[in-house]
PDB file of N, CA and C in Angstrom:
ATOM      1  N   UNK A   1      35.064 -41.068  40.511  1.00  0.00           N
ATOM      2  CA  UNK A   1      33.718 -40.714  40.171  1.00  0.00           C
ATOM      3  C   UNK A   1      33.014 -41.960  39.622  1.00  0.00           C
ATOM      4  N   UNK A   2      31.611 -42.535  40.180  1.00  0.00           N
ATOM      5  CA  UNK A   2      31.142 -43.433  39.781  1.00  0.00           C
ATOM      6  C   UNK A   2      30.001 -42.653  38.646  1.00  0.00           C
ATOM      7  N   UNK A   3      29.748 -43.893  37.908  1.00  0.00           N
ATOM      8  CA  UNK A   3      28.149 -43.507  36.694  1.00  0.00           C
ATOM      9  C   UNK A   3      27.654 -44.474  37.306  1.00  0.00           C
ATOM     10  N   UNK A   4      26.239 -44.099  37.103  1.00  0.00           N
ATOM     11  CA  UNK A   4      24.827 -45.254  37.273  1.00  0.00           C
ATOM     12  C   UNK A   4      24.491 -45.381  35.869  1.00  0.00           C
ATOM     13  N   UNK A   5      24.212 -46.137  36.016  1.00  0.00           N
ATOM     14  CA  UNK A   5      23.457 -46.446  34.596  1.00  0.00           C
ATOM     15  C   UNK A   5      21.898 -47.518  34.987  1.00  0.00           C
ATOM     16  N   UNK A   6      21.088 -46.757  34.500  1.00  0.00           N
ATOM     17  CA  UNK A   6      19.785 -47.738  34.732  1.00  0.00           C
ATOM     18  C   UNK A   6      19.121 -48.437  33.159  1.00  0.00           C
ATOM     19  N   UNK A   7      18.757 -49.368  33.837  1.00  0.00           N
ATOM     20  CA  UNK A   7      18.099 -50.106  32.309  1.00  0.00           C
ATOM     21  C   UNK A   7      16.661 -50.564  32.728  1.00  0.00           C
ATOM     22  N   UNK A   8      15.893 -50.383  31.766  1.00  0.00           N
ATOM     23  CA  UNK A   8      14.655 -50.642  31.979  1.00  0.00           C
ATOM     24  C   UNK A   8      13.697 -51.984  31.222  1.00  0.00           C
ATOM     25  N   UNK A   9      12.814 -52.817  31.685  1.00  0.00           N
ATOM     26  CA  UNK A   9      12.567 -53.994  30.723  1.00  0.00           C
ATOM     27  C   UNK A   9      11.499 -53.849  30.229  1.00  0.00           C
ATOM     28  N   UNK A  10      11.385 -53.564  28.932  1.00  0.00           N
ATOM     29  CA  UNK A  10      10.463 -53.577  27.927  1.00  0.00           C
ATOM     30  C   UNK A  10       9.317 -54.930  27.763  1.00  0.00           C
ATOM     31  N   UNK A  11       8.028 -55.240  27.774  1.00  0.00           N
ATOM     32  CA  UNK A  11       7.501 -56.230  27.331  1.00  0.00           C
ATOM     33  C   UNK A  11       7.356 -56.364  26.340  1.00  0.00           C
ATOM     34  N   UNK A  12       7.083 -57.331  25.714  1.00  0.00           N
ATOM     35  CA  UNK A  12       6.960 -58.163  24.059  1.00  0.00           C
ATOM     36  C   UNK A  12       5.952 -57.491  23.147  1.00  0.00           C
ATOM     37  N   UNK A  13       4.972 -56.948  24.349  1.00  0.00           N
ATOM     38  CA  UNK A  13       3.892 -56.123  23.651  1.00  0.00           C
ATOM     39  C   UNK A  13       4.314 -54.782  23.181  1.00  0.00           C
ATOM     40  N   UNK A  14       4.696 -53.827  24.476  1.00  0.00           N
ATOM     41  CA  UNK A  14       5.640 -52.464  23.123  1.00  0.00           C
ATOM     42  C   UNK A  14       6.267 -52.624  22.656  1.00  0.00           C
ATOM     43  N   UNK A  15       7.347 -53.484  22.838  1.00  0.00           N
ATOM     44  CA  UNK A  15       8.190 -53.895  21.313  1.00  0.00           C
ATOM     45  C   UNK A  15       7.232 -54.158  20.223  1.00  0.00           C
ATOM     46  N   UNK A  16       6.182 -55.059  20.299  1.00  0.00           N
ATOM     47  CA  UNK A  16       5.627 -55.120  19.217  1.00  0.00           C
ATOM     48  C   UNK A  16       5.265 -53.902  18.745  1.00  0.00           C
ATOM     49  N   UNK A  17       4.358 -53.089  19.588  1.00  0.00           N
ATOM     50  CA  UNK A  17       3.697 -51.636  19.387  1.00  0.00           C
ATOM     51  C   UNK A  17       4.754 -50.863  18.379  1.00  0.00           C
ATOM     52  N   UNK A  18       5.996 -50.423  18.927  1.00  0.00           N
ATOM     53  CA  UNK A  18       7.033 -49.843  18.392  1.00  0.00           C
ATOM     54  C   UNK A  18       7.221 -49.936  16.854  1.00  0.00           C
ATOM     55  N   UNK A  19       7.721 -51.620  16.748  1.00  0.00           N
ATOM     56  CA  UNK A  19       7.954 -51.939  15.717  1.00  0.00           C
ATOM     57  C   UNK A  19       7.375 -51.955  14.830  1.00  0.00           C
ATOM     58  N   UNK A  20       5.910 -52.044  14.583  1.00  0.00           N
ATOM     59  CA  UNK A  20       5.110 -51.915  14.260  1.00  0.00           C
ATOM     60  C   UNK A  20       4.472 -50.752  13.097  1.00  0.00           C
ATOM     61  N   UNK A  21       4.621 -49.707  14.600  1.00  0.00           N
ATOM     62  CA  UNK A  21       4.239 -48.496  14.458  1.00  0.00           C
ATOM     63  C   UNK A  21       5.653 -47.838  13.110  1.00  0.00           C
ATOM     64  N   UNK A  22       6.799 -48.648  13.194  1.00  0.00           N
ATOM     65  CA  UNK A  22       7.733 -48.058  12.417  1.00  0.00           C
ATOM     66  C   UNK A  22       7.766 -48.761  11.117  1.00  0.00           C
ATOM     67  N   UNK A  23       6.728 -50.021  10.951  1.00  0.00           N
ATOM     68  CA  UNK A  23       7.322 -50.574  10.059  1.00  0.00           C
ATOM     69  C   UNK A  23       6.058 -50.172   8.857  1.00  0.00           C
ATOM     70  N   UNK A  24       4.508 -49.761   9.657  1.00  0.00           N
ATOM     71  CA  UNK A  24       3.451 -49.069   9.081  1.00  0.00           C
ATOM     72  C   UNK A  24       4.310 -47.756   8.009  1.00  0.00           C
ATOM     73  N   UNK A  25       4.970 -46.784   9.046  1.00  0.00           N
ATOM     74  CA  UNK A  25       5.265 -45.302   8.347  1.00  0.00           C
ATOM     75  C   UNK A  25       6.128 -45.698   7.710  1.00  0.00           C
ATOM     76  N   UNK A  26       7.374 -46.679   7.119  1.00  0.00           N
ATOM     77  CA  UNK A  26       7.806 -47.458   6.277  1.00  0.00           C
ATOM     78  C   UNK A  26       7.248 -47.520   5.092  1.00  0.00           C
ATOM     79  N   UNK A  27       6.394 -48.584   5.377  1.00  0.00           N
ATOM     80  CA  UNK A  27       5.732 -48.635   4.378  1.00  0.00           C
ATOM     81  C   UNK A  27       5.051 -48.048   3.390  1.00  0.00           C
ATOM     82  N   UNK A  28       4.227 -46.799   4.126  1.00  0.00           N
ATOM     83  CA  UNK A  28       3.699 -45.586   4.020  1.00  0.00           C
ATOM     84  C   UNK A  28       4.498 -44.488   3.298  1.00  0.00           C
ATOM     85  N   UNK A  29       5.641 -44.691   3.365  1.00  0.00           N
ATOM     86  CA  UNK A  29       6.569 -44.061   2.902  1.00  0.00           C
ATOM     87  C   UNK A  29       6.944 -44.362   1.977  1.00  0.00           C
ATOM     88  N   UNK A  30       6.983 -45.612   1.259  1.00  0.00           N
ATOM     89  CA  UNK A  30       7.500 -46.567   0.282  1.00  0.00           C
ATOM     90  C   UNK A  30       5.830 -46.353  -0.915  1.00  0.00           C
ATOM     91  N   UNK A  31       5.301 -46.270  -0.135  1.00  0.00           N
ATOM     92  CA  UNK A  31       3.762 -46.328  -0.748  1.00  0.00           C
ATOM     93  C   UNK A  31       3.636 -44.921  -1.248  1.00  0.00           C
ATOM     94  N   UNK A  32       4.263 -43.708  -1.257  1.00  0.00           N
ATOM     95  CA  UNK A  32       4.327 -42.376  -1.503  1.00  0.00           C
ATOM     96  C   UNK A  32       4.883 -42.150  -2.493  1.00  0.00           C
ATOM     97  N   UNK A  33       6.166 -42.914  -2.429  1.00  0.00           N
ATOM     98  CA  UNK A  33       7.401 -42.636  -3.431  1.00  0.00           C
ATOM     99  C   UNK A  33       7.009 -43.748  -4.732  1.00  0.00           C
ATOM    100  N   UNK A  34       6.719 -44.720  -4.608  1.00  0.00           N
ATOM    101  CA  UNK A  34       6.045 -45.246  -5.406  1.00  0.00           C
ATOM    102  C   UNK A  34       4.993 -44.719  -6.506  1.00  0.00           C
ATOM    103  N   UNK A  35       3.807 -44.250  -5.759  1.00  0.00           N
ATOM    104  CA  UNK A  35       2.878 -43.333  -6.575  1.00  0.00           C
ATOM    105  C   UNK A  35       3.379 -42.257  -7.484  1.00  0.00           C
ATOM    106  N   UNK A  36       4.655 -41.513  -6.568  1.00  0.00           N
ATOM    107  CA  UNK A  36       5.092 -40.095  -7.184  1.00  0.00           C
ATOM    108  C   UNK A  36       5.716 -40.628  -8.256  1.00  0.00           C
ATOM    109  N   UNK A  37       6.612 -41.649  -8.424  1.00  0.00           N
ATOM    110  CA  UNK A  37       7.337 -42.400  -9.379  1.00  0.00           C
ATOM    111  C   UNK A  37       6.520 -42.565 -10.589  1.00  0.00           C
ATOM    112  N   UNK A  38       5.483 -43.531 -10.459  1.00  0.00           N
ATOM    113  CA  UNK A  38       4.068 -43.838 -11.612  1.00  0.00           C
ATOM    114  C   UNK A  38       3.759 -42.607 -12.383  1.00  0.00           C
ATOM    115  N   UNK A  39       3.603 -41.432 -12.307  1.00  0.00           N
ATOM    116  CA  UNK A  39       3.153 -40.703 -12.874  1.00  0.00           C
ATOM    117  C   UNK A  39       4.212 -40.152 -13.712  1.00  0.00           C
ATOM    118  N   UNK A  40       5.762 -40.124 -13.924  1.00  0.00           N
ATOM    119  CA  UNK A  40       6.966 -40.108 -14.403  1.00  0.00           C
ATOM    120  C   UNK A  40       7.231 -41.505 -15.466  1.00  0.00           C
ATOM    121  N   UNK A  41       6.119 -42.817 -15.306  1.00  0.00           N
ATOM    122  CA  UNK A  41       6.701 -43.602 -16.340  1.00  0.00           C
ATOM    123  C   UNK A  41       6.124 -43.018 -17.866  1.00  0.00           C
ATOM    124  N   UNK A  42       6.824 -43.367 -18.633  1.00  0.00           N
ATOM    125  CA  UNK A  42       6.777 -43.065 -20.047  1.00  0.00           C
ATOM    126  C   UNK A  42       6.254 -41.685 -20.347  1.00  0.00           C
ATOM    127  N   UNK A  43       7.153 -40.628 -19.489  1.00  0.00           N
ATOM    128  CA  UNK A  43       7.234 -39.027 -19.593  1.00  0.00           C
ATOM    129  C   UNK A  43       8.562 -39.305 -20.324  1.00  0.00           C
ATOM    130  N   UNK A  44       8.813 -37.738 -21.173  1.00  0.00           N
ATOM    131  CA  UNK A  44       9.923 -37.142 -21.196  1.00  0.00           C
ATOM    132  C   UNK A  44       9.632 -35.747 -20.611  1.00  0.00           C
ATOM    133  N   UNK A  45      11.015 -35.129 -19.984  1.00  0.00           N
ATOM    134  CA  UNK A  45      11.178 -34.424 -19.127  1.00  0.00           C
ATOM    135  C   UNK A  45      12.213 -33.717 -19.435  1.00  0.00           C
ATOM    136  N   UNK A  46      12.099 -32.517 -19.282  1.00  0.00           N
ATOM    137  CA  UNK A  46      13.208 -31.671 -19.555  1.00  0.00           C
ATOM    138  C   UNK A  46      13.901 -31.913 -21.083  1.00  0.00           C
ATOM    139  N   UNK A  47      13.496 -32.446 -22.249  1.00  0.00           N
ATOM    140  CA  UNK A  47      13.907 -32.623 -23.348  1.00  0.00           C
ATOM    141  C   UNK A  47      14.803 -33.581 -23.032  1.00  0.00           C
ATOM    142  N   UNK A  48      14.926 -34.830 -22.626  1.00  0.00           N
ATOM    143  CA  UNK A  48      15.174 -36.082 -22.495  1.00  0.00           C
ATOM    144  C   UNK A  48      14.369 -36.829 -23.029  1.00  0.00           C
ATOM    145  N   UNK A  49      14.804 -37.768 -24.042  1.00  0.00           N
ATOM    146  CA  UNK A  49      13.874 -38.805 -24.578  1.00  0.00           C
ATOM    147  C   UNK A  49      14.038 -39.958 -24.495  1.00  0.00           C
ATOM    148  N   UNK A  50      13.456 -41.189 -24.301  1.00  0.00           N
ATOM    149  CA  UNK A  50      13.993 -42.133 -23.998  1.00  0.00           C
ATOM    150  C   UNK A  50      13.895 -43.155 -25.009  1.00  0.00           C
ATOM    151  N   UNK A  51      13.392 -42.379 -26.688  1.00  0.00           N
ATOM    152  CA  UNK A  51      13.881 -42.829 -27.832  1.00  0.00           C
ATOM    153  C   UNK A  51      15.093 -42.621 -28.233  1.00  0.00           C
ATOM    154  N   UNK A  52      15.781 -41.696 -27.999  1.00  0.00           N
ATOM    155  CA  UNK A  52      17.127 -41.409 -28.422  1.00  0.00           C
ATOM    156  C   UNK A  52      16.859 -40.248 -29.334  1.00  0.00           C
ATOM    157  N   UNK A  53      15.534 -39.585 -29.532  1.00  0.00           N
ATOM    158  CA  UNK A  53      15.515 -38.402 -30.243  1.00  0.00           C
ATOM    159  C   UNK A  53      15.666 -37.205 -29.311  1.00  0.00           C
ATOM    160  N   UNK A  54      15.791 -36.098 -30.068  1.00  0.00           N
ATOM    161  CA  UNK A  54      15.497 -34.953 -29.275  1.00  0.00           C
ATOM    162  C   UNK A  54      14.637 -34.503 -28.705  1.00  0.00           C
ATOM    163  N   UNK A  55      14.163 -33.895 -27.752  1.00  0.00           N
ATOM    164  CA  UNK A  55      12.512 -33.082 -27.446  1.00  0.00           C
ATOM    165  C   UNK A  55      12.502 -32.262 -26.301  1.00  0.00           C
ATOM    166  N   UNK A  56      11.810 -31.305 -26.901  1.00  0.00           N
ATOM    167  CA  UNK A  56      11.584 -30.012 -25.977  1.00  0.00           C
ATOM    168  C   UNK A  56      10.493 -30.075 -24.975  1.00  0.00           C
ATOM    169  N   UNK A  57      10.704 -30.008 -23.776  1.00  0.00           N
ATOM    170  CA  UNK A  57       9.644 -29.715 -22.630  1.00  0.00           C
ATOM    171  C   UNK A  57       9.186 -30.803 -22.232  1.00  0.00           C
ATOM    172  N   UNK A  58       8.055 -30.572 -21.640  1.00  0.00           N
ATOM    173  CA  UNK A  58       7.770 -32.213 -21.469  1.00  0.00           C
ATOM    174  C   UNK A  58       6.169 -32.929 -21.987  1.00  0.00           C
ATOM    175  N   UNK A  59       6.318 -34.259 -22.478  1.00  0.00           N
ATOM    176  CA  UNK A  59       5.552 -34.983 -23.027  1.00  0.00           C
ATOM    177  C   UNK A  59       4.744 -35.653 -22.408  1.00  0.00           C
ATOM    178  N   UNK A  60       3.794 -35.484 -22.336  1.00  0.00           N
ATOM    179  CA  UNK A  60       2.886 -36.834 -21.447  1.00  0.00           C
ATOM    180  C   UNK A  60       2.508 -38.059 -22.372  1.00  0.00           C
ATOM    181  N   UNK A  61       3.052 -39.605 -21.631  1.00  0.00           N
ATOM    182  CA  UNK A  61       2.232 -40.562 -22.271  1.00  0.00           C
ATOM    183  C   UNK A  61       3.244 -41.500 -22.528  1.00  0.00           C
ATOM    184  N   UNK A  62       2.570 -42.749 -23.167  1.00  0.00           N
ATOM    185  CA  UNK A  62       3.916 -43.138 -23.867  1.00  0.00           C
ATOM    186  C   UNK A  62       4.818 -42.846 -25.320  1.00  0.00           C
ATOM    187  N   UNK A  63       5.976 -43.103 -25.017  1.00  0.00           N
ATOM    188  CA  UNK A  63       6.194 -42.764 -26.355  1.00  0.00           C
ATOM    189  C   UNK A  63       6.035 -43.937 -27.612  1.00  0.00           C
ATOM    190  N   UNK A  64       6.302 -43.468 -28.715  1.00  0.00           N
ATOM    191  CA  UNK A  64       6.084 -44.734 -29.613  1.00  0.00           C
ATOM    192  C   UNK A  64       6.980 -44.480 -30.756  1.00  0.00           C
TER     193      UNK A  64
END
């Protein structure tokens, strides 16, 4: 039993397109998780403190 196998040649331009296009939603993605992150600095959460005291619920702001 034989296989074929076909291959096809891509130009420089959809490769670029491709890569591109993947390295945008990347980014985009990185740019999401980022933001969601920012709004978590200098919270406590769930009675976690990141003075070393105790605390109930959660705090907005920094602490001091």
């Amino acid at each position: 039993m034989r296989h074929q196998i076909e291959t096809a040649e891509l130009a420089d331009a959809e490769l670029d397109a491709v890569s591109g296009g993947l390295l945008n939603e990347t980014l985009g993605s990185a740019a999401g998780t980022v933001d969601g992150v920012e709004g978590l600095v200098g919270n406590t959460v769930n009675g976690v403190s990141t003075d070393g005291l105790p605390s109930v619920g959660v705090s907005l702001g920094a602490q001091s």
